[in-house]
N, C-alpha and C. Protein backbone atom coordinates (compact mmCIF):
# COMPACT_ATOMS: atom_id res chain seq x y z
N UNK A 1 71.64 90.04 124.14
CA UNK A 1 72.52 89.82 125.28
C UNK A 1 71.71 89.95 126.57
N UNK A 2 72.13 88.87 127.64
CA UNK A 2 71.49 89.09 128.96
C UNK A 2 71.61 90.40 129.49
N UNK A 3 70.59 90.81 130.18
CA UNK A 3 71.07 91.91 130.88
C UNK A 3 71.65 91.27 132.28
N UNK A 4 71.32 90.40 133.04
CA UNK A 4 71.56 89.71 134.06
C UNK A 4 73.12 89.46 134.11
N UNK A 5 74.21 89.53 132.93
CA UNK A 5 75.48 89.30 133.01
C UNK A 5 76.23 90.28 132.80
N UNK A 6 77.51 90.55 133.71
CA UNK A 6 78.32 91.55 133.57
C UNK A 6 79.32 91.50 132.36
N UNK A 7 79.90 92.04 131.61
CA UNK A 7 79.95 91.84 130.58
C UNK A 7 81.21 93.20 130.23
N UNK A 8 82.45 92.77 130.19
CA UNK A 8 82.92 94.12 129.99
C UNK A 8 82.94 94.38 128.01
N UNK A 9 83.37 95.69 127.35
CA UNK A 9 83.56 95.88 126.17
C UNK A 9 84.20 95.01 125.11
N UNK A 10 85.23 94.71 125.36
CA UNK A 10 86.08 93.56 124.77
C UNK A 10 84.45 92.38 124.55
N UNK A 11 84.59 92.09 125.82
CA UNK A 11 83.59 90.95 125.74
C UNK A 11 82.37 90.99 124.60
N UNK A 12 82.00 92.22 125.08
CA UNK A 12 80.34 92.38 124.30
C UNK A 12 80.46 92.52 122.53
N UNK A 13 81.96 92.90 122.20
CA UNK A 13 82.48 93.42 120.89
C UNK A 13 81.98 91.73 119.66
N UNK A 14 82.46 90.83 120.89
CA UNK A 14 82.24 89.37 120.30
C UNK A 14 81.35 88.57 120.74
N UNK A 15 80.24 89.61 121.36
CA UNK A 15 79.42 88.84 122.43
C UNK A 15 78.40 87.40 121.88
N UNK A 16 78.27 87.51 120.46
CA UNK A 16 77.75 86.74 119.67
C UNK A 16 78.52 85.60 119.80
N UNK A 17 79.39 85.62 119.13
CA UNK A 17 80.05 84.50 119.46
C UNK A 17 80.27 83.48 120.46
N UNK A 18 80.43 84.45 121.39
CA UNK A 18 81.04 83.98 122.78
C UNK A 18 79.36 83.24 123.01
N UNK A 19 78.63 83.48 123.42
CA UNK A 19 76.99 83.19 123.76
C UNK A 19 76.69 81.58 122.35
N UNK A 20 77.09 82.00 121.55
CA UNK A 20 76.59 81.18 120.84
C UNK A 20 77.66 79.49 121.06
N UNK A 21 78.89 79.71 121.24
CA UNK A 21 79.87 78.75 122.06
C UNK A 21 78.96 78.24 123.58
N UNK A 22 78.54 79.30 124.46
CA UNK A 22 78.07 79.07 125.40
C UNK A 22 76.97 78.22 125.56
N UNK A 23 76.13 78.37 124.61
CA UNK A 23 74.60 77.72 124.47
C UNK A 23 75.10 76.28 124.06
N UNK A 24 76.57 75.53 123.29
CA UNK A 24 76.88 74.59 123.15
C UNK A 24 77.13 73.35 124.59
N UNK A 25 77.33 74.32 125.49
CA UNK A 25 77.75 73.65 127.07
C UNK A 25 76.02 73.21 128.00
N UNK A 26 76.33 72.13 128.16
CA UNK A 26 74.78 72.06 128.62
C UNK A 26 74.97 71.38 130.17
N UNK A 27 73.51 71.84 130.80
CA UNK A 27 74.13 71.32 131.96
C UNK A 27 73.10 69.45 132.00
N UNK A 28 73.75 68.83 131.42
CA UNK A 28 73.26 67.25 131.11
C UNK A 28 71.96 67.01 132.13
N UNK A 29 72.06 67.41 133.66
CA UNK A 29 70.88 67.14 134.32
C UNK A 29 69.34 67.20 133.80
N UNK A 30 69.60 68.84 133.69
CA UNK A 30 68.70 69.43 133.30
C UNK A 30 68.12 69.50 131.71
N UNK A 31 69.12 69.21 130.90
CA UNK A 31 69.11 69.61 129.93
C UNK A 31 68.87 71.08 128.88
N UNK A 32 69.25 71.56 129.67
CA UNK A 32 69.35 73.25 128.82
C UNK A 32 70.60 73.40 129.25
N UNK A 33 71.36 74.46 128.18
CA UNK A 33 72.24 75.15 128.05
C UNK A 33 72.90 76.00 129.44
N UNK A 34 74.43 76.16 129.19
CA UNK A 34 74.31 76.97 130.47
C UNK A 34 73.70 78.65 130.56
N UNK A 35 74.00 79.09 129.40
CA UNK A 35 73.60 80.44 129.09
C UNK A 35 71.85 80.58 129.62
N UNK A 36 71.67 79.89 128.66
CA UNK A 36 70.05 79.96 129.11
C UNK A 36 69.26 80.05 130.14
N UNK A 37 70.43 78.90 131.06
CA UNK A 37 69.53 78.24 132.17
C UNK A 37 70.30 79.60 133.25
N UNK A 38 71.21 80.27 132.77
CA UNK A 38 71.73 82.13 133.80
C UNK A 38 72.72 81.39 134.56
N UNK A 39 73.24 80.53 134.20
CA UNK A 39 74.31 79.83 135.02
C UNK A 39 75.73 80.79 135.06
N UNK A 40 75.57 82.04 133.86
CA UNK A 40 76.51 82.39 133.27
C UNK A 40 76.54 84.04 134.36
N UNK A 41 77.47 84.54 135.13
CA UNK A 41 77.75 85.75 135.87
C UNK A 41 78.20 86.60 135.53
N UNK A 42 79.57 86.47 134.76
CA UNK A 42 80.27 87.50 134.30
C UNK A 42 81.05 87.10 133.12
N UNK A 43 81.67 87.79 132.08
CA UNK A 43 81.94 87.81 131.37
C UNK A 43 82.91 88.61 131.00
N UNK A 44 84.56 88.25 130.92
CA UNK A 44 85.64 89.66 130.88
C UNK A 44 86.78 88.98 130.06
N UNK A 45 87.10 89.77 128.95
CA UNK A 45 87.89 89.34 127.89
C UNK A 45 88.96 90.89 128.17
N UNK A 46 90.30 89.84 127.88
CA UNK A 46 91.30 91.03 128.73
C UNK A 46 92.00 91.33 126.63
N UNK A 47 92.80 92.45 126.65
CA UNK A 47 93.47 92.69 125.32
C UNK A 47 94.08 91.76 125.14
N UNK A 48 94.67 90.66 125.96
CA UNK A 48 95.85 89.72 125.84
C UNK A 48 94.93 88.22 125.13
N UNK A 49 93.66 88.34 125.10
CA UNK A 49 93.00 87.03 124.77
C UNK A 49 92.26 86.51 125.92
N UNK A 50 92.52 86.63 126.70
CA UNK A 50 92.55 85.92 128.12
C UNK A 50 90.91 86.66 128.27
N UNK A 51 90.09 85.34 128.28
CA UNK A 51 88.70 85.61 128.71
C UNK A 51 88.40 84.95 130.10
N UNK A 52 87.67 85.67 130.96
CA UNK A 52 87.28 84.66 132.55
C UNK A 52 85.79 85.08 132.11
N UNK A 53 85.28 83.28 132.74
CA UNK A 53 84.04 83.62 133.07
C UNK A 53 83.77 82.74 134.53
N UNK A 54 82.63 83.75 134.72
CA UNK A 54 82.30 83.48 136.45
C UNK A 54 81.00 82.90 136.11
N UNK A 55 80.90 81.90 136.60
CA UNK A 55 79.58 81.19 136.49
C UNK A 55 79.53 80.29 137.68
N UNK A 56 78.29 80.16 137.90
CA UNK A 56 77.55 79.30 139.12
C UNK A 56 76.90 78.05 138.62
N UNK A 57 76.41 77.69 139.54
CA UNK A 57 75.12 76.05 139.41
C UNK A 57 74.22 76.21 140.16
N UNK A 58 73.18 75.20 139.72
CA UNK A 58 72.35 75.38 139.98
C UNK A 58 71.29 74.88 141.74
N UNK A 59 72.75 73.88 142.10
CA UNK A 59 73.08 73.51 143.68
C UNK A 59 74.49 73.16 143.48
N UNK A 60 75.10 73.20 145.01
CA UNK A 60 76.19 72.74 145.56
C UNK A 60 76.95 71.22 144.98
N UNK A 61 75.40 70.21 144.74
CA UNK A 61 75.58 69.04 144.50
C UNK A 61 75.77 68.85 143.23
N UNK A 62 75.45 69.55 141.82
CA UNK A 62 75.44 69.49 140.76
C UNK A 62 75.94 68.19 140.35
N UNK A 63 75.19 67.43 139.81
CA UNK A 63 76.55 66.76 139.09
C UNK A 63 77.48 67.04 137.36
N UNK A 64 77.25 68.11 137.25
CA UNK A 64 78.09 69.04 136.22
C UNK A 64 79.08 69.88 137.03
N UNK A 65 79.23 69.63 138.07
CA UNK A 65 80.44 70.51 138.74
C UNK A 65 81.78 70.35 137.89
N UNK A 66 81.77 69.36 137.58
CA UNK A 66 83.17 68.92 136.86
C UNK A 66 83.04 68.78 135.16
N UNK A 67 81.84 68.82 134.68
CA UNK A 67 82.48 68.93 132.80
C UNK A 67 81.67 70.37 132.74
N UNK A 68 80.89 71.45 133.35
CA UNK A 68 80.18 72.02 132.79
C UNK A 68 81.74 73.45 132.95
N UNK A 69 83.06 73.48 133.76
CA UNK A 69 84.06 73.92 133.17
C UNK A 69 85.09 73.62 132.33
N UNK A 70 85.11 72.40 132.06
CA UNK A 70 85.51 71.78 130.48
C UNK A 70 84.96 72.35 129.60
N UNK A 71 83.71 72.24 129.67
CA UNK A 71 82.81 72.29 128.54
C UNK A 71 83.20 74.09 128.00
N UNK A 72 83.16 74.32 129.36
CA UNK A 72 83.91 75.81 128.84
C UNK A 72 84.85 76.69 128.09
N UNK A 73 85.52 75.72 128.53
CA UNK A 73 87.03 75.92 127.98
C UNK A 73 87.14 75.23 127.10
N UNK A 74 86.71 74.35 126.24
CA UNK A 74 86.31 73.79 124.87
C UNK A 74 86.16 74.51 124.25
N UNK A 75 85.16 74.92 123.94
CA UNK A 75 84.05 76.18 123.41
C UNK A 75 84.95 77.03 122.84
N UNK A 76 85.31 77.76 123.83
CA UNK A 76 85.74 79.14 124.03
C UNK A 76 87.29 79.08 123.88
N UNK A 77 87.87 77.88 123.68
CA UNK A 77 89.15 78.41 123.06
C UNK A 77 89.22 78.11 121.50
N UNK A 78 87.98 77.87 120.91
CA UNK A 78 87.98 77.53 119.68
C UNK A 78 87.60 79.09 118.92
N UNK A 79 87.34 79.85 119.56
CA UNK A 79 87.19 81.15 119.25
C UNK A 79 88.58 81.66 119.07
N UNK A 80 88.74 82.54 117.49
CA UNK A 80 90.15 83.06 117.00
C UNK A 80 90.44 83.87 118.23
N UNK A 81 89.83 84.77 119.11
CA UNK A 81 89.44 86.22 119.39
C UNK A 81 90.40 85.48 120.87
N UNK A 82 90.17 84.31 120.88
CA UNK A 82 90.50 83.86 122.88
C UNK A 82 91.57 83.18 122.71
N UNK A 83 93.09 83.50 123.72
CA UNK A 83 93.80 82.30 123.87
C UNK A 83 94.19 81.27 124.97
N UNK A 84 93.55 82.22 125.80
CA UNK A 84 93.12 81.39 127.32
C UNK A 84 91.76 82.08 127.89
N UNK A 85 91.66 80.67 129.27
CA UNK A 85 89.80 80.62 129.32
C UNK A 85 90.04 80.22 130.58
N UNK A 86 89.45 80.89 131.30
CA UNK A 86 89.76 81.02 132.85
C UNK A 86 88.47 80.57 133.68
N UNK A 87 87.98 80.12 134.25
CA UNK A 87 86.64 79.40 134.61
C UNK A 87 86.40 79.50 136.55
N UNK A 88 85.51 80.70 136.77
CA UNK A 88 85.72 80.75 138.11
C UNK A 88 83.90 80.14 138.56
N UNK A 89 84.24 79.79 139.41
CA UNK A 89 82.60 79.21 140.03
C UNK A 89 82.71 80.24 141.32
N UNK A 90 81.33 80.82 141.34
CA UNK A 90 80.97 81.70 142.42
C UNK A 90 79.52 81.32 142.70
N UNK A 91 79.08 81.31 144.59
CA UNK A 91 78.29 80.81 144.98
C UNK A 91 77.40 82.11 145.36
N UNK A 92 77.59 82.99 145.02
CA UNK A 92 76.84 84.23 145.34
C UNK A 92 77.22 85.20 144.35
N UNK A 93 75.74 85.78 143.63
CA UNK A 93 74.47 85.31 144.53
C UNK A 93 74.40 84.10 144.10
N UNK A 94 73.40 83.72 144.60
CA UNK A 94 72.61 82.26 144.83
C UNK A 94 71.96 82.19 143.52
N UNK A 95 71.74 80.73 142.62
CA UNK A 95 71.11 80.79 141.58
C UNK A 95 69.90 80.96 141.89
N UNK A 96 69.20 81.62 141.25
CA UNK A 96 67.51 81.44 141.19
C UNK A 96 67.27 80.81 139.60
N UNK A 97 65.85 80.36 140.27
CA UNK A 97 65.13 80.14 138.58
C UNK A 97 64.36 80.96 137.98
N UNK A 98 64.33 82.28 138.29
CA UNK A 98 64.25 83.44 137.48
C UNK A 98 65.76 83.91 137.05
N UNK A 99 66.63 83.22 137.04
CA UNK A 99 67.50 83.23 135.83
C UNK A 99 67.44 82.84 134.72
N UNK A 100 66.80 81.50 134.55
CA UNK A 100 66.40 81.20 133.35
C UNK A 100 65.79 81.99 132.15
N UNK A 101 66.18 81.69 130.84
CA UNK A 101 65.80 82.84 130.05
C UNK A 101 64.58 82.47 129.79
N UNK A 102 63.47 83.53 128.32
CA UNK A 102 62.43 82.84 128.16
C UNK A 102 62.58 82.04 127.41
N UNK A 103 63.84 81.54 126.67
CA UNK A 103 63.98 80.61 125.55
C UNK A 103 63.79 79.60 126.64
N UNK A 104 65.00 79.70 127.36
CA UNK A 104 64.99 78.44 128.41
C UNK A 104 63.57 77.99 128.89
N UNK A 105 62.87 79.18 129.16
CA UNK A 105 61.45 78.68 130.36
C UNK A 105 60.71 77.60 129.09
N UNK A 106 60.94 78.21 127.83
CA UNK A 106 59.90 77.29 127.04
C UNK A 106 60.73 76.07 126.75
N UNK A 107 61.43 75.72 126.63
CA UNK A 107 62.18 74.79 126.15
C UNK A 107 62.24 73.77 127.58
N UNK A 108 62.11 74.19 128.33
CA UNK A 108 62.27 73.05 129.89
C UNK A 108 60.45 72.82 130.22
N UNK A 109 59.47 73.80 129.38
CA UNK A 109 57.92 73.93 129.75
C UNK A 109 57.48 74.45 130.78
N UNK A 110 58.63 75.35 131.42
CA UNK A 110 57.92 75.96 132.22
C UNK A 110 57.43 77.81 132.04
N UNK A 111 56.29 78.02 132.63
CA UNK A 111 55.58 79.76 131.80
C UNK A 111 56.89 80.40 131.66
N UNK A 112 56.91 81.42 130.73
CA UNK A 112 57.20 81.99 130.29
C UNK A 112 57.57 83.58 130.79
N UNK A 113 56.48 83.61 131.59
CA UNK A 113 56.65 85.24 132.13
C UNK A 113 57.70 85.31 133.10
């Protein structure tokens, strides 16, 4: 699990899951995942089902602004554990590309460290 994402208990209980749904959403530009590429902020699964996630991009202009929260809510309501999927975009902080993971850095070719 990232350390970079907030993540309450509920959440982390299925955190496998949830991450492994996540890595299915890609951001088409770029081609990596959103997880990977740290697009992903927070993470909060309530007792009722009801999961939000807060996630960003990677500019203002994205052109995944519009399926990369579909893509979300796809995913993630196919999970037994979720029955709604709440999708917030937050502009702060600011993405960096030391979000990227090291799976990501190798997989896009860029170092690693």
């Amino acid at each position: 699990m990232r350390t970079d994402i907030t993540i309450n208990d509920r959440a982390a209980a299925i955190g496998d899951k949830i991450i492994a749904k996540l890595e299915k959403v890609y951001d088409t530009e770029i081609g990596l995942d959103i997880y990977n590429l740290g697009l992903i902020y927070a993470i909060d699964l309530d007792a009722n089902g009801a999961i939000k996630i807060v996630t960003t991009f990677t500019e203002m202009v994205c052109g995944c602004i519009e399926s990369i929260p579909v893509g979300i809510k796809e995913e993630l309501s196919q999970l037994d554990e979720i029955n709604q999927v709440d999708v917030e975009i937050a502009w702060a902080p600011r993405w960096k590309m030391d979000r990227i993971s090291r799976l990501g850095r190798i997989a896009l070719g860029i170092s690693a460290h």
